[in-house]
N, C-alpha and C. Protein backbone atom coordinates (compact mmCIF):
# COMPACT_ATOMS: atom_id res chain seq x y z
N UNK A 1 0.84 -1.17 0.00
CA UNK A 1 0.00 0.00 0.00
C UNK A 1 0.89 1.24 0.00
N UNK A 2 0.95 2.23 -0.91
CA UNK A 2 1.35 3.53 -1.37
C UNK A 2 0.42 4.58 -0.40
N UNK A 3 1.45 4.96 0.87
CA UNK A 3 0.71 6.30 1.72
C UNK A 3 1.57 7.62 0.74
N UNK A 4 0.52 8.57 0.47
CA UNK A 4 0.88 9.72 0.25
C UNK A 4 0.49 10.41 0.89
N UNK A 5 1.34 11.05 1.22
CA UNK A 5 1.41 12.18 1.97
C UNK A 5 1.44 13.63 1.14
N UNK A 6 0.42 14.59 1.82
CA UNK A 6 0.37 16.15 1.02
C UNK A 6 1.30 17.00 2.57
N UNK A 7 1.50 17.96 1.55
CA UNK A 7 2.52 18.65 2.41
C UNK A 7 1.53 19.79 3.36
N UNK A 8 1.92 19.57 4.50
CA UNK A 8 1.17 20.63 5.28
C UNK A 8 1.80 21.93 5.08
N UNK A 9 0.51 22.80 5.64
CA UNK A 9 1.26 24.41 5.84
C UNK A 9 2.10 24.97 6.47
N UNK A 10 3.42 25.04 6.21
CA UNK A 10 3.96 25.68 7.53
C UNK A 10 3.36 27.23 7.82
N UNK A 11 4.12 27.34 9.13
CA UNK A 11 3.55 28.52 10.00
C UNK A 11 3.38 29.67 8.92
N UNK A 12 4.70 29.84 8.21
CA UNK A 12 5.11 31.46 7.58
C UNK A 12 4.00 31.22 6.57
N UNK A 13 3.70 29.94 5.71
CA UNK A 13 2.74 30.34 4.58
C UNK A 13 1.19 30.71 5.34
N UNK A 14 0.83 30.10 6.55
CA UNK A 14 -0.29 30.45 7.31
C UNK A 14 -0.77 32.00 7.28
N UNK A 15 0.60 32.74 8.02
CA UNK A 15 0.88 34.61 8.29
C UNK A 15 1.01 34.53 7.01
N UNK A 16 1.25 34.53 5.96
CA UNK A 16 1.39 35.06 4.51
C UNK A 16 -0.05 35.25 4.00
N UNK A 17 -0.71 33.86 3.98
CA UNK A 17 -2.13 33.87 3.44
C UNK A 17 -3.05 34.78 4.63
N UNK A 18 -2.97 34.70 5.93
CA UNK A 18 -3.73 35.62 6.88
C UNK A 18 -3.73 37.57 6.59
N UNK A 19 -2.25 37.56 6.12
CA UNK A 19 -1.65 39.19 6.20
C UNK A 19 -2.45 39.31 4.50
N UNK A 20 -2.55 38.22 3.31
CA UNK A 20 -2.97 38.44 2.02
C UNK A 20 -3.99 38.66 2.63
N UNK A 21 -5.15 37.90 3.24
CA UNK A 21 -6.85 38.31 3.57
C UNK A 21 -6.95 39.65 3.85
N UNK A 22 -5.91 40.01 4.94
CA UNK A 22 -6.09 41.50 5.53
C UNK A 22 -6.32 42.67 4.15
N UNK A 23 -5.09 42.47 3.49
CA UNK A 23 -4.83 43.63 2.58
C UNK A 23 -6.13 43.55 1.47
N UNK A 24 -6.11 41.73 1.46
CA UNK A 24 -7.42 41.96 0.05
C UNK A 24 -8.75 42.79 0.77
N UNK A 25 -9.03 42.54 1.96
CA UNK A 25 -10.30 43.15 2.92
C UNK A 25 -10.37 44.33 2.85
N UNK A 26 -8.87 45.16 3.08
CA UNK A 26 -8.46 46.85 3.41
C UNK A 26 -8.66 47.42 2.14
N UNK A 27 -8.18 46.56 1.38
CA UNK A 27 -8.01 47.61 -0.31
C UNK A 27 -9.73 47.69 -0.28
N UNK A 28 -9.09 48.99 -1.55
CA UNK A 28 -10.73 49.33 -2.45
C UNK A 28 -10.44 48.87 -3.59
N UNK A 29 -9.48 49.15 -3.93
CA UNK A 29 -8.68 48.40 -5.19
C UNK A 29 -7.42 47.31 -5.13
N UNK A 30 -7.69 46.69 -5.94
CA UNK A 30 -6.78 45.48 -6.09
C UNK A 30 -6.18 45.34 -7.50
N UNK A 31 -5.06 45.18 -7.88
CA UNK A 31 -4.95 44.97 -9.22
C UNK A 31 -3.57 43.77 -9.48
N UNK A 32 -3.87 42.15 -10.25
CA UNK A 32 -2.97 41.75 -10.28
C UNK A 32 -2.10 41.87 -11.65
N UNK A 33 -0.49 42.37 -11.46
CA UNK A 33 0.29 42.10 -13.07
C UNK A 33 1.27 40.87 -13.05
N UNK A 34 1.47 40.73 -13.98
CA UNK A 34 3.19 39.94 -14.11
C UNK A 34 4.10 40.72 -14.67
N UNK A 35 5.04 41.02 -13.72
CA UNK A 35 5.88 41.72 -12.99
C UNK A 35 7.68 40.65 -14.01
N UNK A 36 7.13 39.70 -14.72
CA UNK A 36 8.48 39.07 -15.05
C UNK A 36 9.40 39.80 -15.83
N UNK A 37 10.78 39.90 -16.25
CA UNK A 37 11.45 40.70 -16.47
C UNK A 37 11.88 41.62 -16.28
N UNK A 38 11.02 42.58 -15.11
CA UNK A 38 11.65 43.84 -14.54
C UNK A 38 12.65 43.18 -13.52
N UNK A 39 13.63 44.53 -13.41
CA UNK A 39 14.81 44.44 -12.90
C UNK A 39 13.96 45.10 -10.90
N UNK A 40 14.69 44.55 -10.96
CA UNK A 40 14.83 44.89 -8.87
C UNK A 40 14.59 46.87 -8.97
N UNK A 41 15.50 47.46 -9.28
CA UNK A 41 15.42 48.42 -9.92
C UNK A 41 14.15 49.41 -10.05
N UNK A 42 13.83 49.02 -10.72
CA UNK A 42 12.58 49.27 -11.34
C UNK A 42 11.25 49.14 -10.44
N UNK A 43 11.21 47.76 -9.42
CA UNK A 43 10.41 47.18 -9.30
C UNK A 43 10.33 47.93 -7.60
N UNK A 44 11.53 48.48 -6.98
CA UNK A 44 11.74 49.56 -6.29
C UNK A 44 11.42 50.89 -6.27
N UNK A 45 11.43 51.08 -7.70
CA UNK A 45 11.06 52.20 -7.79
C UNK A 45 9.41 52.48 -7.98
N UNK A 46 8.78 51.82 -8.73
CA UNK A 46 7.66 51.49 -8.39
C UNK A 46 6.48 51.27 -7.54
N UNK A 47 7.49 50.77 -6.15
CA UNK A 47 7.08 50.30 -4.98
C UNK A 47 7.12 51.80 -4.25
N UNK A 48 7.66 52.31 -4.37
CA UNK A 48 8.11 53.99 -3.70
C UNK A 48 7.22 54.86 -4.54
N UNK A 49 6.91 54.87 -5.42
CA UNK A 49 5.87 55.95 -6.43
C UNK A 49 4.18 55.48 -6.08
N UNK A 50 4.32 54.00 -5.32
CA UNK A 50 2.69 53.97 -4.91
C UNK A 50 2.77 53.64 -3.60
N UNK A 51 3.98 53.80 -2.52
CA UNK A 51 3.94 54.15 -1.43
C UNK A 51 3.20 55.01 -0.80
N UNK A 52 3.79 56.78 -2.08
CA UNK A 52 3.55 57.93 -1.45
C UNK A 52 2.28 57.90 -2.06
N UNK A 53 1.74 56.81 -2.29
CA UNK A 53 0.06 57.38 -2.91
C UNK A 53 -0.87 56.37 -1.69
N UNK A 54 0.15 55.67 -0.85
CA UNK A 54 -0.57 54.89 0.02
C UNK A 54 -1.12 53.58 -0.58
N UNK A 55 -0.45 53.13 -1.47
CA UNK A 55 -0.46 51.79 -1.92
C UNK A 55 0.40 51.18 -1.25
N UNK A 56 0.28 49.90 -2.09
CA UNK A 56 1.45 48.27 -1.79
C UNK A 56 1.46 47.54 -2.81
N UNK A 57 2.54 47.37 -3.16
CA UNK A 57 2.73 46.77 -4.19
C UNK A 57 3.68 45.34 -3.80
N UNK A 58 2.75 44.09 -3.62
CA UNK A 58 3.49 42.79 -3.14
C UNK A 58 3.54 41.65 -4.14
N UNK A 59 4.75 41.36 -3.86
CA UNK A 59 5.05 39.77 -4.91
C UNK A 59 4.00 38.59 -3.59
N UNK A 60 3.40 37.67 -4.87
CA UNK A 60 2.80 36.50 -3.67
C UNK A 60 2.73 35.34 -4.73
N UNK A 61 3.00 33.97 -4.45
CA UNK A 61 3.37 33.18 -4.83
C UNK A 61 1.13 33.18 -5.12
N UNK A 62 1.02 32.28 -6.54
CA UNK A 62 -0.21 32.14 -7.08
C UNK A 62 -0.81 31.54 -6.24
N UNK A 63 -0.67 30.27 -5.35
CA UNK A 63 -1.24 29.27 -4.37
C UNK A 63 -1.98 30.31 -3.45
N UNK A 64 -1.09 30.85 -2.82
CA UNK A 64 -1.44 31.64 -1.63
C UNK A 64 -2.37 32.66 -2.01
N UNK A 65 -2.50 33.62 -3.57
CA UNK A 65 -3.46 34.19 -3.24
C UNK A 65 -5.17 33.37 -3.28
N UNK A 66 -4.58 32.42 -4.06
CA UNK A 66 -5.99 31.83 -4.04
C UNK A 66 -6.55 31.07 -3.15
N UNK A 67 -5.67 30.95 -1.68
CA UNK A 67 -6.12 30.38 -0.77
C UNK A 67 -6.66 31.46 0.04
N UNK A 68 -6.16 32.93 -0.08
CA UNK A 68 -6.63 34.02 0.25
C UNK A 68 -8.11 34.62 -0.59
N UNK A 69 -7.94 34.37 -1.55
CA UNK A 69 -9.59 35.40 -1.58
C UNK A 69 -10.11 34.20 -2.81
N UNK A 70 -9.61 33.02 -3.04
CA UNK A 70 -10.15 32.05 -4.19
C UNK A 70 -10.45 32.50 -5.70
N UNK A 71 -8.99 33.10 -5.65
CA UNK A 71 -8.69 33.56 -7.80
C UNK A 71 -7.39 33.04 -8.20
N UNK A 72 -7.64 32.50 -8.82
CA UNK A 72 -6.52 31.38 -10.21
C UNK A 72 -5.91 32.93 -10.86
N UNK A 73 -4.40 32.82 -10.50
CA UNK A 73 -3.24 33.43 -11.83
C UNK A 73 -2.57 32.78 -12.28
N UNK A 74 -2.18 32.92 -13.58
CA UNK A 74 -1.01 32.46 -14.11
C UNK A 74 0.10 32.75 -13.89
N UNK A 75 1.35 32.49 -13.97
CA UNK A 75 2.98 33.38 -14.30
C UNK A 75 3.09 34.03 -12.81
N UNK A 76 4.16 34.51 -12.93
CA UNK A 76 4.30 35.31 -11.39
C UNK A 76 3.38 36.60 -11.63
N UNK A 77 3.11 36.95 -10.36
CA UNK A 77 2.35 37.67 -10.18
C UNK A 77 2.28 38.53 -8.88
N UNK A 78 2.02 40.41 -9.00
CA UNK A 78 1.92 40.91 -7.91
C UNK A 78 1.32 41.90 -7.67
N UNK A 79 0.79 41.99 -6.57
CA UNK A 79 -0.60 42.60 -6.27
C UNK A 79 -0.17 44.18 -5.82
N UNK A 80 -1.16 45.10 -6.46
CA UNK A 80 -1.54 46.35 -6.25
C UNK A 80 -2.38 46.34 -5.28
N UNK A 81 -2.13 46.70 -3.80
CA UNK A 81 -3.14 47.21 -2.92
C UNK A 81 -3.25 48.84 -2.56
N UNK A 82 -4.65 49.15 -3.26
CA UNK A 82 -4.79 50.80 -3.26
C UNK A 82 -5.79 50.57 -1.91
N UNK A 83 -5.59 51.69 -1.10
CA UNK A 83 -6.83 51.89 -0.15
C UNK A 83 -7.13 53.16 -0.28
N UNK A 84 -6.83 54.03 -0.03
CA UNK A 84 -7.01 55.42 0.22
C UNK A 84 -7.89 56.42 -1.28
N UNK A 85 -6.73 56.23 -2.34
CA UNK A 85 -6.98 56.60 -3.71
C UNK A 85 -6.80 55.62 -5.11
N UNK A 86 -7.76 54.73 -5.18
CA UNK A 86 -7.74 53.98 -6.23
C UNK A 86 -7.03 54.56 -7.36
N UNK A 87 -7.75 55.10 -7.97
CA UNK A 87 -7.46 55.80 -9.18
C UNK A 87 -5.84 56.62 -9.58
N UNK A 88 -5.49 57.33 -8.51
CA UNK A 88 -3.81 57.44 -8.71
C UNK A 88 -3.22 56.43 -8.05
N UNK A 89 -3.29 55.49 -7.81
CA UNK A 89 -2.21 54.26 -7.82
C UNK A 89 -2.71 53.88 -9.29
N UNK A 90 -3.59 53.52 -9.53
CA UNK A 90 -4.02 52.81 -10.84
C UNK A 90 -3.26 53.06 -12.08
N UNK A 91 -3.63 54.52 -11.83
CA UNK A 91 -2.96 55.50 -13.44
C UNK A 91 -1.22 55.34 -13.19
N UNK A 92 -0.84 55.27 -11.93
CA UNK A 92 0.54 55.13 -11.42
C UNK A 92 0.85 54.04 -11.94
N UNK A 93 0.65 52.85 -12.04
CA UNK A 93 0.60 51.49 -12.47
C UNK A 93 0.65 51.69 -13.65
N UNK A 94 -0.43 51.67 -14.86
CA UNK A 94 -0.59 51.83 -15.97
C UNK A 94 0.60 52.84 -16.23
N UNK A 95 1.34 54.13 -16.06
CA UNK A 95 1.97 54.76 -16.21
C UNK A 95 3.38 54.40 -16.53
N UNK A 96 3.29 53.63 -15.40
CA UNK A 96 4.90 52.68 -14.87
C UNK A 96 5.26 52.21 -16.21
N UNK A 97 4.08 51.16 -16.74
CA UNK A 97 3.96 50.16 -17.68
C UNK A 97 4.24 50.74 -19.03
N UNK A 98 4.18 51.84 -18.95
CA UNK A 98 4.85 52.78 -20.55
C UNK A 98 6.37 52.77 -20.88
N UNK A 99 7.06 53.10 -19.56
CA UNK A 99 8.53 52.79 -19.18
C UNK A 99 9.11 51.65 -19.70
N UNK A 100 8.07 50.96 -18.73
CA UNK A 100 8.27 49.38 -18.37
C UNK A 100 7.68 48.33 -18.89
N UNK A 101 7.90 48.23 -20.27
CA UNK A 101 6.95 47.01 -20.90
C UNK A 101 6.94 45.72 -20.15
N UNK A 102 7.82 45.45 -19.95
CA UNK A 102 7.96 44.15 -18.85
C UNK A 102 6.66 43.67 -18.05
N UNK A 103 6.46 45.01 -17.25
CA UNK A 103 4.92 44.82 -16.56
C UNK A 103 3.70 45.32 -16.73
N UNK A 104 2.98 43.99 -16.98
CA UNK A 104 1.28 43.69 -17.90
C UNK A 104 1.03 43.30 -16.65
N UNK A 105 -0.65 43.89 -17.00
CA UNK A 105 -1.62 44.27 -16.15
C UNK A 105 -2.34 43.46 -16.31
N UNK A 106 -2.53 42.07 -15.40
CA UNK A 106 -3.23 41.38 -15.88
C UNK A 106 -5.13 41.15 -15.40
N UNK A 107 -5.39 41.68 -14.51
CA UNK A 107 -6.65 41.75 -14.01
C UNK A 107 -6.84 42.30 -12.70
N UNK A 108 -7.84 42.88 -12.18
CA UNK A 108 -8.31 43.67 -11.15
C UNK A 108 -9.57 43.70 -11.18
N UNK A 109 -9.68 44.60 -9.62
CA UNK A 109 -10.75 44.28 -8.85
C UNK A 109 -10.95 46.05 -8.63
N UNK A 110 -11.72 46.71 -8.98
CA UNK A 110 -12.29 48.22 -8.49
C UNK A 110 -13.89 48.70 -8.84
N UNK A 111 -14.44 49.76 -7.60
CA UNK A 111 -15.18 49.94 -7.55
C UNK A 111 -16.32 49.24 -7.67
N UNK A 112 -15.80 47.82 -6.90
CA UNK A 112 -16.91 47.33 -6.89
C UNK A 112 -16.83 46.23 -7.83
N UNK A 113 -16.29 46.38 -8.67
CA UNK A 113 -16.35 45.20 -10.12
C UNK A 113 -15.07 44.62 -10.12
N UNK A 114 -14.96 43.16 -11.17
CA UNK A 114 -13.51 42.85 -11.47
C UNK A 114 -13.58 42.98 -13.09
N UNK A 115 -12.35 43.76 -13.52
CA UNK A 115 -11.89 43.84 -15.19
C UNK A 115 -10.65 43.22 -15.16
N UNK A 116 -10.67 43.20 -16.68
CA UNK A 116 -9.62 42.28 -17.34
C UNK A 116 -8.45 43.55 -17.44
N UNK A 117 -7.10 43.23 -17.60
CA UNK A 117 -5.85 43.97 -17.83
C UNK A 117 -6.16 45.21 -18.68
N UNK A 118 -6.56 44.91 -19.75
CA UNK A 118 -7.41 46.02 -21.03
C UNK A 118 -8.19 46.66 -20.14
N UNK A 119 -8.99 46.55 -19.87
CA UNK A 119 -10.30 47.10 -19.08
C UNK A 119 -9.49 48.12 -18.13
N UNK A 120 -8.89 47.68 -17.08
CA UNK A 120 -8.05 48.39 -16.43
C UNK A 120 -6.94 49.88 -16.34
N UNK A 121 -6.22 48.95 -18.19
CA UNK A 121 -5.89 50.19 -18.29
C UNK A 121 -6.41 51.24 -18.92
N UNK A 122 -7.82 51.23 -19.59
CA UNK A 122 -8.70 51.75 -20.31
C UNK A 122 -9.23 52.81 -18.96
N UNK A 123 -9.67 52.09 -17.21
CA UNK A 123 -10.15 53.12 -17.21
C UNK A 123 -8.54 54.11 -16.19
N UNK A 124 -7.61 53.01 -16.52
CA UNK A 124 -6.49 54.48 -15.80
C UNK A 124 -6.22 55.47 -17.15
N UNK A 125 -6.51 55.24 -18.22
CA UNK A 125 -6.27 56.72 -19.11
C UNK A 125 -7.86 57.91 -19.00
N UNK A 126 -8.96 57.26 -18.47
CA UNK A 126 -9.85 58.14 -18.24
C UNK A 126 -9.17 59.11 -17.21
N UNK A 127 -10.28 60.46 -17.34
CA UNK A 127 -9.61 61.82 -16.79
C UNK A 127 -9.82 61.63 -15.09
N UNK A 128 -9.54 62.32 -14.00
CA UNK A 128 -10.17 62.18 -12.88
C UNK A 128 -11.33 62.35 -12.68
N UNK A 129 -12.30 61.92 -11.54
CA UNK A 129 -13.22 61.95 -11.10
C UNK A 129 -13.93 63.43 -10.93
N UNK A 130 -12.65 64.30 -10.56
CA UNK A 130 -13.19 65.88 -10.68
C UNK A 130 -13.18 66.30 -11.92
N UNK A 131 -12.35 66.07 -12.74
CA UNK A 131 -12.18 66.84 -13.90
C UNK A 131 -13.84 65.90 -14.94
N UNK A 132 -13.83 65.26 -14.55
CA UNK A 132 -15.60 64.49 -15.37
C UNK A 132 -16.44 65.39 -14.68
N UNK A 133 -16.47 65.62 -13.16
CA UNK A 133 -17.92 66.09 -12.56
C UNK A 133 -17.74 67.96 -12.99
N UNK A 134 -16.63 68.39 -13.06
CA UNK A 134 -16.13 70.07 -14.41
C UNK A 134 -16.67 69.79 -15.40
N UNK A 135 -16.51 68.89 -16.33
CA UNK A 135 -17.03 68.73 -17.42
C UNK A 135 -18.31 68.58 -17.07
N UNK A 136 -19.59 67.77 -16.81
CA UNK A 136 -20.42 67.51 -16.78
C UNK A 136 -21.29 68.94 -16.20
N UNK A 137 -20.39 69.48 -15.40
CA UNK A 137 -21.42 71.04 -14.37
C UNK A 137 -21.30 71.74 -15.59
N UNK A 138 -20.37 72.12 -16.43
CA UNK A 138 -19.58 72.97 -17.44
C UNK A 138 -21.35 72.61 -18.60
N UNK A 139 -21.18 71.50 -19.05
CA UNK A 139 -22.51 71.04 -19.76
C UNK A 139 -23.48 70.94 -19.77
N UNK A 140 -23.50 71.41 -18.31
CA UNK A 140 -24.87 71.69 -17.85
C UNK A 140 -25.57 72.76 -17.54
N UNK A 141 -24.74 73.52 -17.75
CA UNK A 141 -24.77 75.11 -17.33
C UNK A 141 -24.63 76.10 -18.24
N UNK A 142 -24.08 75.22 -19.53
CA UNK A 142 -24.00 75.62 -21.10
C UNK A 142 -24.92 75.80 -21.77
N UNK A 143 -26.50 75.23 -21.15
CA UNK A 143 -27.51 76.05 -22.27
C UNK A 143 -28.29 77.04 -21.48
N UNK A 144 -28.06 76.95 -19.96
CA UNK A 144 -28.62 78.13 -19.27
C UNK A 144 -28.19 79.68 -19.76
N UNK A 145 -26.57 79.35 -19.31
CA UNK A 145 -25.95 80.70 -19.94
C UNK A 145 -26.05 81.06 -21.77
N UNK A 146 -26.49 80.01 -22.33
CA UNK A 146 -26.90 80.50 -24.30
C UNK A 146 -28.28 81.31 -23.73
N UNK A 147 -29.19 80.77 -22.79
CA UNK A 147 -30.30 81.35 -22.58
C UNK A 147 -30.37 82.86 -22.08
N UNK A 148 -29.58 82.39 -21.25
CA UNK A 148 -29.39 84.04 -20.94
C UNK A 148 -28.83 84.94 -21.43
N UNK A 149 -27.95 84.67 -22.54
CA UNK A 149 -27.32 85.64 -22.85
C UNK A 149 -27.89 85.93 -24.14
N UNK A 150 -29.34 85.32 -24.35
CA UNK A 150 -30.10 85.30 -25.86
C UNK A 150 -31.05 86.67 -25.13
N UNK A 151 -31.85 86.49 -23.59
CA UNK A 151 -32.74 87.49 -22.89
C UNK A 151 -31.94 88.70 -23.18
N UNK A 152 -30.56 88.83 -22.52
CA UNK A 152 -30.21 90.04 -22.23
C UNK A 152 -29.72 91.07 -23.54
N UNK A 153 -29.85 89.59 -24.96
CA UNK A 153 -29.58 90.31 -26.11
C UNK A 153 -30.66 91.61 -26.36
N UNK A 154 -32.20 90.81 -25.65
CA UNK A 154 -32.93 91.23 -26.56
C UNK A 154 -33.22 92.76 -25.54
N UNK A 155 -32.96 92.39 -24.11
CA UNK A 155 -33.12 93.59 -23.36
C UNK A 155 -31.95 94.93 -23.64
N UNK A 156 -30.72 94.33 -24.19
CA UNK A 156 -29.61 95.89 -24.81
C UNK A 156 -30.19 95.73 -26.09
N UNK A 157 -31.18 95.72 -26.68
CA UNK A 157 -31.20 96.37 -28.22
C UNK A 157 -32.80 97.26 -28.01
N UNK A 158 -33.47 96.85 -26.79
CA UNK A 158 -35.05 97.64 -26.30
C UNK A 158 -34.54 98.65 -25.99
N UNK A 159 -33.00 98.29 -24.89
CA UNK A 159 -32.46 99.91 -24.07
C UNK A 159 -32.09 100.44 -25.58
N UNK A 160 -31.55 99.88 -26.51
CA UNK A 160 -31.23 100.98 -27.20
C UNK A 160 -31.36 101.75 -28.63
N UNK A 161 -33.04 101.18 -28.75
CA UNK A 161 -33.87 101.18 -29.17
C UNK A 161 -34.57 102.05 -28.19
N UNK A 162 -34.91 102.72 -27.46
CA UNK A 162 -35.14 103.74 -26.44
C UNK A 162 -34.32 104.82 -26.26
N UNK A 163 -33.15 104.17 -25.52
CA UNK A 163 -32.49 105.39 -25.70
C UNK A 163 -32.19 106.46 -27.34
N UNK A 164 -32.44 105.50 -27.96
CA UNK A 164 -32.27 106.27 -29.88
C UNK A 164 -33.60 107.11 -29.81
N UNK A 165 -34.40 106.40 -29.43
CA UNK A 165 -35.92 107.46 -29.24
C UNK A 165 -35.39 108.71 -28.38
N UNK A 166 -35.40 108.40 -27.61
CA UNK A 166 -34.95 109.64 -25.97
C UNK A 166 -34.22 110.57 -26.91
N UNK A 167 -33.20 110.06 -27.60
CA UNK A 167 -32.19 111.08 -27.83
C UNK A 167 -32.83 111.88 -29.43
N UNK A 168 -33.64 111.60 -30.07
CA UNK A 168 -34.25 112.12 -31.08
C UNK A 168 -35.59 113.27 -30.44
N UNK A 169 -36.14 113.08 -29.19
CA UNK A 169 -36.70 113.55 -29.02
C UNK A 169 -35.85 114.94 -28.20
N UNK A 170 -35.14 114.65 -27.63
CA UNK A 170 -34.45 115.85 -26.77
C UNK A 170 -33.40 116.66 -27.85
């Protein structure tokens, strides 16, 4: 008789997958890439440009995240945790990736939804959240002011259409 044996967890992968639950729980955004071919370098520098935005940017072996929140990756892979400001870590990411062809964006989790790599970086080239709700007040306020400024046409040509009277009579 053939006993097989599966390998138990040690302690550190236990705290690895516990500290992954935390961060997947904390984020608002999540985003996983493969990160293969960038240099240390790079991958430092990176880590420091979504620091100061209050991100994390962690390498995690594929097993572990899916024992953490139950999602299948391929290739190495490492996770974007945004909490604070989704959207500039995001565009920070996507940004990086202009530099850095090396690292593809391979799927994420924001606002609520999960998109594919494309999807992702589609919406980090959209404008900010303020600069849409400018535009949108700006468009909305664009046929009030045609309106008004059609009234007040018609009220300077009465004044002066009057005053041309006034002054013919005096």
């Amino acid at each position: 008789m053939l006993l097989v044996t599966l390998p138990m967890p040690t302690q550190k992968k236990i705290e690895i997958v516990n500290n992954l639950k935390e961060e997947f729980a904390a984020a608002s955004a999540y985003i996983f890439a493969d990160f293969r071919g960038m240099t240390v370098t790079s991958l430092s520098q990176l880590r420091n440009a979504l620091w100061k935005l209050g991100a994390n940017f962690s390498v995690a072996k594929n097993t572990l995240i899916e024992k953490a929140v139950n999602i299948k990756n391929d290739g190495p892979t490492a996770v974007l945790f945004a909490k604070d400001n989704p959207l500039a870590a995001l565009k920070t990411l996507v940004e990086f990736t202009k530099n850095n062809p090396a690292l593809r964006v391979k799927s994420g989790f924001f606002e609520g939804m999960t998109y594919t790599g494309e999807e992702i970086v589609t919406i980090a080239k959209l404008p900010s959240r303020e600069v849409l709700l400018g535009k949108l007040a700006g468009s909305l306020i664009s046929p009030i002011q045609r309106f008004l400024g059609a009234l007040s046409g018609n009220q300077r040509k009465l004044v002066i259409v009057l005053n041309s009277i006034a002054s013919k009579k005096s």
